[in-house]
Protein backbone atom coordinates (compact mmCIF):
# COMPACT_ATOMS: atom_id res chain seq x y z
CA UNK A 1 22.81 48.60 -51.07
CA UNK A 2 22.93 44.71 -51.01
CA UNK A 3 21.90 43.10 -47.77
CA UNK A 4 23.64 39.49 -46.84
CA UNK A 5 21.51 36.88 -45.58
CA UNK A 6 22.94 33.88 -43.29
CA UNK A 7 22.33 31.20 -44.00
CA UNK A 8 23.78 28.94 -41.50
CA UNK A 9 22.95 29.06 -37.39
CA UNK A 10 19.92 29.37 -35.53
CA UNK A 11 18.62 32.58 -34.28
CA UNK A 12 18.69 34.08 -30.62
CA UNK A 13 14.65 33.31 -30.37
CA UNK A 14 14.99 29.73 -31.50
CA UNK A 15 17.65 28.89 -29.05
CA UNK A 16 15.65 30.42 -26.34
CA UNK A 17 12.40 28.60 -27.39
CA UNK A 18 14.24 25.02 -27.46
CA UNK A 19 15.65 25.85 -24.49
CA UNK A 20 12.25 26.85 -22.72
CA UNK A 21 10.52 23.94 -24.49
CA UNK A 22 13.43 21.42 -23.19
CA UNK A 23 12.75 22.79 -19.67
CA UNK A 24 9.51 22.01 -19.67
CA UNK A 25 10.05 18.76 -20.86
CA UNK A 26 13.05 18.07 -18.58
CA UNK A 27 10.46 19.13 -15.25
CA UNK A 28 8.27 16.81 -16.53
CA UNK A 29 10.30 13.87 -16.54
CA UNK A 30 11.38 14.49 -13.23
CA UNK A 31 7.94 14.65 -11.86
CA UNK A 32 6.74 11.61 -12.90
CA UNK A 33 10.07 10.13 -12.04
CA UNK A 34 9.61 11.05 -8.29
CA UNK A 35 5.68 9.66 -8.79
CA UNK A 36 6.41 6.66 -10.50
CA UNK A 37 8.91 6.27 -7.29
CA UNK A 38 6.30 7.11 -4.62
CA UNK A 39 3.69 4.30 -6.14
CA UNK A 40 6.35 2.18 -6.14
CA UNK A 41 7.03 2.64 -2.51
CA UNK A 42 3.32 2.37 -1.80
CA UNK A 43 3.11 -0.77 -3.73
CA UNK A 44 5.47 -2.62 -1.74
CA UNK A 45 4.50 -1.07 1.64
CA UNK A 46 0.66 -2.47 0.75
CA UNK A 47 2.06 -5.59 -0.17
CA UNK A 48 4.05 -6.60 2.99
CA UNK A 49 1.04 -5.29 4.92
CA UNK A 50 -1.28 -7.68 3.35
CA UNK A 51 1.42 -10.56 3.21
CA UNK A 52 1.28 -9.52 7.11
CA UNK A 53 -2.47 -10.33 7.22
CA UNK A 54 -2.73 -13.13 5.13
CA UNK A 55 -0.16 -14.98 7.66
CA UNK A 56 -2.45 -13.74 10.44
CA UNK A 57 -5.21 -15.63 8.74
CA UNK A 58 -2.85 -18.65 8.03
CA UNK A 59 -2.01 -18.86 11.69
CA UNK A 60 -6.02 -18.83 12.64
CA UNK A 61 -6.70 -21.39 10.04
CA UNK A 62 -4.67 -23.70 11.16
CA UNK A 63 -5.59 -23.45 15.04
CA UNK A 64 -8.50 -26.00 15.78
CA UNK A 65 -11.92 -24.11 15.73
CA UNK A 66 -12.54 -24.81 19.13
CA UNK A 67 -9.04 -23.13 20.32
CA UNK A 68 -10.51 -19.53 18.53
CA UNK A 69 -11.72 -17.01 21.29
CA UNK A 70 -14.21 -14.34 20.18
CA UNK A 71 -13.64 -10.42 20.92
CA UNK A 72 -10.54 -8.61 19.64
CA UNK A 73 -6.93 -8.95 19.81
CA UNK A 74 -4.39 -6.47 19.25
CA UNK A 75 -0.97 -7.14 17.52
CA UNK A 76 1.96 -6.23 16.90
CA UNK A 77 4.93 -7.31 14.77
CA UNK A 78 7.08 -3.86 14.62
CA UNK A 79 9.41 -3.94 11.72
CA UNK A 80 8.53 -6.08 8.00
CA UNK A 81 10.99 -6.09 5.05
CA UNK A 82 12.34 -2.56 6.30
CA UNK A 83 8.45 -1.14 6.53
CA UNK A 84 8.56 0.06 10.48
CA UNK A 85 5.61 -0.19 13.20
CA UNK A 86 3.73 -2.90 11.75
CA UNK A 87 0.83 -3.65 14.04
CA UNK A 88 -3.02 -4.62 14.05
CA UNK A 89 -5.88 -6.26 15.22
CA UNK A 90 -7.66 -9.35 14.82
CA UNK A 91 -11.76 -9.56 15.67
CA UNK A 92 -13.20 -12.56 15.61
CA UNK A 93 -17.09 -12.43 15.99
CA UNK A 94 -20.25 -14.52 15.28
CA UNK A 95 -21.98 -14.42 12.02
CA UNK A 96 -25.39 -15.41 10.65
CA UNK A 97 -28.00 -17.52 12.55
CA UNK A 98 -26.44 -19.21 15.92
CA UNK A 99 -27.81 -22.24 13.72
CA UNK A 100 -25.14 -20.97 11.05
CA UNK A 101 -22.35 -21.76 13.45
CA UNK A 102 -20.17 -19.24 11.58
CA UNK A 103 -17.44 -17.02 12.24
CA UNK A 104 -16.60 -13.52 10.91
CA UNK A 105 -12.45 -13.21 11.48
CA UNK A 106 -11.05 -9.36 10.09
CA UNK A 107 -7.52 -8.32 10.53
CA UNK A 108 -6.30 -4.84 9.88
CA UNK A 109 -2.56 -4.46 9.77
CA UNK A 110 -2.16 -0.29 10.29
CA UNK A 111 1.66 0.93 9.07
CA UNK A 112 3.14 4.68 9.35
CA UNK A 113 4.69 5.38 5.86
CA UNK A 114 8.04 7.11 6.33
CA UNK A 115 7.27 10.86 6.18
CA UNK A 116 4.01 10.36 6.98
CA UNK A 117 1.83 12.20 9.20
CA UNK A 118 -1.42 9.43 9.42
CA UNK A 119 -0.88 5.66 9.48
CA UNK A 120 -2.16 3.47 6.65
CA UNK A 121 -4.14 0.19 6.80
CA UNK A 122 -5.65 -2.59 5.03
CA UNK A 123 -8.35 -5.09 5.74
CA UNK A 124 -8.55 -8.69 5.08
CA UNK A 125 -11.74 -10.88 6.37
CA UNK A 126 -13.14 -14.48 5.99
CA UNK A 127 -15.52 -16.49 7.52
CA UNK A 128 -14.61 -19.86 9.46
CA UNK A 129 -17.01 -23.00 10.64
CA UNK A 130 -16.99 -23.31 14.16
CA UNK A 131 -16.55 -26.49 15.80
CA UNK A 132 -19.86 -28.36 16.24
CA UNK A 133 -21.01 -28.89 20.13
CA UNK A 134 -21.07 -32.27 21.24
């Protein structure tokens, strides 16, 4: 008896194993799709938050140093480029020797990510001359 041979076509198992492989591949792509989104997101929301502080510090720099009052202030500036309940705090506090006549200025700018269960923040600090007694 003479058997015939295709020779055309792919077989049941290959089909099924391009198909699994394809899957695989396809949930992959979508994964780091949605990641590559979320660092996005996170990107910008750290961005406006330090834009946020930076213009804090702007704002202090350009006060005279005499007009600065030590302790801690609390601010708060609600919604940024679409990122909601933007607020923080700015300390102000002596640094070094008295003889130093420096000033330690932080401000953290705190943010609740949408979705997000704790708030995120960021730091920014510099150091300012005071103004010399006369």
């Amino acid at each position: 008896m003479v058997t015939k041979h295709r020779t055309g076509g792919f077989t049941l198992i290959e089909v099924v194993c391009a198909f699994a492989v394809l899957t695989v591949l396809g949930f992959g792509l979508v994964h780091g799709g949605q990641n590559h989104a979320r660092n996005i997101r996170d990107a910008f929301e750290r961005t406006v938050a330090v834009r946020v502080a930076q213009s804090e510090l702007e704002r202090l720099r350009a006060m005279d140093p005499g007009d600065l009052v030590l302790g801690k202030v609390e601010f708060d500036t609600g919604r940024v480029d679409g990122l909601e309940g933007v607020r923080g705090t700015i300390t102000i506090v002596p640094e070094g020797s008295p003889r130093d006549r420096l000033l330690a200025i932080e401000v953290v700018v705190e943010w609740l990510p949408a979705g997000a269960e704790r708030a995120r923040r960021i730091a920014l600090s510099t150091l300012r001359a005071q103004e010399a007694k006369r």
